[in-house]
C-alpha atoms as a PDB file:
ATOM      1  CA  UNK A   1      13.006  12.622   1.256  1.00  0.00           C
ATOM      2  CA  UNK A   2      16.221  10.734   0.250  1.00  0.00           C
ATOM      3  CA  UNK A   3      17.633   8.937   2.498  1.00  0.00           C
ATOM      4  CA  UNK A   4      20.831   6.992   2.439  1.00  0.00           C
ATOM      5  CA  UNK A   5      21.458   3.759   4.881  1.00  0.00           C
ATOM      6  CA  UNK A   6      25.243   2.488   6.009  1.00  0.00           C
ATOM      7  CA  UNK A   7      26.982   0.770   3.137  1.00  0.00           C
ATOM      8  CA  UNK A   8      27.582  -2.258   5.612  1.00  0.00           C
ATOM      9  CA  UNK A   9      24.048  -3.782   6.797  1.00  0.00           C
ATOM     10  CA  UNK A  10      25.186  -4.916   9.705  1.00  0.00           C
ATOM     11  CA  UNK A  11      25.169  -1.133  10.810  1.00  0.00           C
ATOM     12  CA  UNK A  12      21.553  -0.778  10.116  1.00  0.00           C
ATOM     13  CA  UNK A  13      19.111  -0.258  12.931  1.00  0.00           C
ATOM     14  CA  UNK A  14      15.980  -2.856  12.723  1.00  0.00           C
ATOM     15  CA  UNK A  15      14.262  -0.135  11.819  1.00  0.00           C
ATOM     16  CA  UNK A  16      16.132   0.476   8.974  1.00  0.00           C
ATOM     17  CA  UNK A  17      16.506  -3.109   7.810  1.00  0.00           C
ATOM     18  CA  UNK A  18      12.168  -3.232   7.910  1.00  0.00           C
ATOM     19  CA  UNK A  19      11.788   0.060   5.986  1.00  0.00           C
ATOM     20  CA  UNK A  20      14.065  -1.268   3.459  1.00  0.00           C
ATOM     21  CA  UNK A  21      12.921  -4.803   2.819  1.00  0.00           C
ATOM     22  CA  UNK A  22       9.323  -3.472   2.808  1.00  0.00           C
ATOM     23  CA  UNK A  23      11.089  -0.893   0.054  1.00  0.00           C
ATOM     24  CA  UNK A  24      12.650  -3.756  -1.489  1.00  0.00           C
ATOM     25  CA  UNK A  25       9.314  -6.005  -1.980  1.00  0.00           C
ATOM     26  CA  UNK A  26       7.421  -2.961  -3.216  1.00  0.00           C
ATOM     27  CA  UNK A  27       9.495  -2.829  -6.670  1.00  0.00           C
ATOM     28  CA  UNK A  28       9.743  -6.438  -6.539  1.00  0.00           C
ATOM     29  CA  UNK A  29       5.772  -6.219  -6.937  1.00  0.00           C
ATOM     30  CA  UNK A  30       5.887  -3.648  -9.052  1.00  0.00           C
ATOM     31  CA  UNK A  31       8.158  -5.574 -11.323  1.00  0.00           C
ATOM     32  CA  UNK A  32       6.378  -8.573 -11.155  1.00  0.00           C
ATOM     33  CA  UNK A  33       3.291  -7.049 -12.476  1.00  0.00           C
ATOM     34  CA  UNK A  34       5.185  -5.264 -14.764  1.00  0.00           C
ATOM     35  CA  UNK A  35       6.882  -8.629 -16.631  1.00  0.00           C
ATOM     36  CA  UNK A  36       3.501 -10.904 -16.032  1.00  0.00           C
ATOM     37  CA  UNK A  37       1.989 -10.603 -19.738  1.00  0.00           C
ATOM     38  CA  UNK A  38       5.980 -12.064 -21.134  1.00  0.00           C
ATOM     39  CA  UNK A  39       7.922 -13.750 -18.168  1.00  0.00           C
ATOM     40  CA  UNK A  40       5.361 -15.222 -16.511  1.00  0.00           C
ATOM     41  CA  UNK A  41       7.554 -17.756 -14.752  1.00  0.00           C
ATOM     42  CA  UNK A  42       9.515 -15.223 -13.528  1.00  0.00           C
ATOM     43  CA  UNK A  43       6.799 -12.972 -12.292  1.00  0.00           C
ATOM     44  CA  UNK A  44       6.139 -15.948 -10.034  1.00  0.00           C
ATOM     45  CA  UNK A  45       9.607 -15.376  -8.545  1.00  0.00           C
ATOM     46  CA  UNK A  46       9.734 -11.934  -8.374  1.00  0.00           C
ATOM     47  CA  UNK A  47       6.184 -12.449  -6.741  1.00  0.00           C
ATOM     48  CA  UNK A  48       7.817 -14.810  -3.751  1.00  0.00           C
ATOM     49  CA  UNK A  49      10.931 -12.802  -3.411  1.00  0.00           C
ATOM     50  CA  UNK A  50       8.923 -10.330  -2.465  1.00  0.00           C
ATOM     51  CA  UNK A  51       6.760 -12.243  -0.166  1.00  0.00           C
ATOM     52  CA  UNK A  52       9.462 -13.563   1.970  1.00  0.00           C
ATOM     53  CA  UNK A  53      11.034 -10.345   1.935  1.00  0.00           C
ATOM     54  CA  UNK A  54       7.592  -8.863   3.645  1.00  0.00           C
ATOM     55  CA  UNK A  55       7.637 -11.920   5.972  1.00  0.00           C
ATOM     56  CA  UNK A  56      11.176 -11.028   7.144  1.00  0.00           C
ATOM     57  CA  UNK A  57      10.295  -7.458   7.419  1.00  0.00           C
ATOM     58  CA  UNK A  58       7.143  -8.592   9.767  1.00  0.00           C
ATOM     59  CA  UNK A  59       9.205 -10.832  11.976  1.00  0.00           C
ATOM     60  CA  UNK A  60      11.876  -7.708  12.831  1.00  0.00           C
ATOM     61  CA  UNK A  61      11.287  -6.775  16.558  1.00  0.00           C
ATOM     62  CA  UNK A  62      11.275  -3.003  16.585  1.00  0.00           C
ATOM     63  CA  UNK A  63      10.517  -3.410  20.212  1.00  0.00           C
ATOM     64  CA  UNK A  64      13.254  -1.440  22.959  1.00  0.00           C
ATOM     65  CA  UNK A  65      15.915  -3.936  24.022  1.00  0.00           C
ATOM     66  CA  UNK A  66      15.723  -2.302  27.250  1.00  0.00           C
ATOM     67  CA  UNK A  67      12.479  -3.673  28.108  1.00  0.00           C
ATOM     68  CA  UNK A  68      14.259  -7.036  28.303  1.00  0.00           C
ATOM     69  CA  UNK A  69      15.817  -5.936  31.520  1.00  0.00           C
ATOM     70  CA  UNK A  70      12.693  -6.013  33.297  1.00  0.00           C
END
């Protein structure tokens, strides 16, 4: 299924903004296997792009605001 997020990321739900850096480091991996044989260097970075992008992705509270009242 394609699906197409708001041009402006502020608009994104958290949601949205996890799905798409967990998107994001998945061809970053990809790539960084891809290029380790030639660029290894840069296969390194691709590799810890993608990390942090998983680490921001983990620390994105998908929990219901409302809760807070409580």
């Amino acid at each position: 299924m394609k699906r197409v997020l708001p041009s402006d990321r502020n608009d994104w739900t958290p949601e949205e903004r996890q799905d798409f850096l967990n998107f994001y480091a998945g061809v970053l991996e990809r790539e960084a296997v891809a290029r380790s044989d030639r660029q290894p260097a840069f296969a390194k970075n691709l590799q810890s792009w993608a990390d942090e992008a998983r680490k921001e992705a983990g620390s994105i509270d998908l929990r219901s605001p409302q809760m807070e009242l409580f």
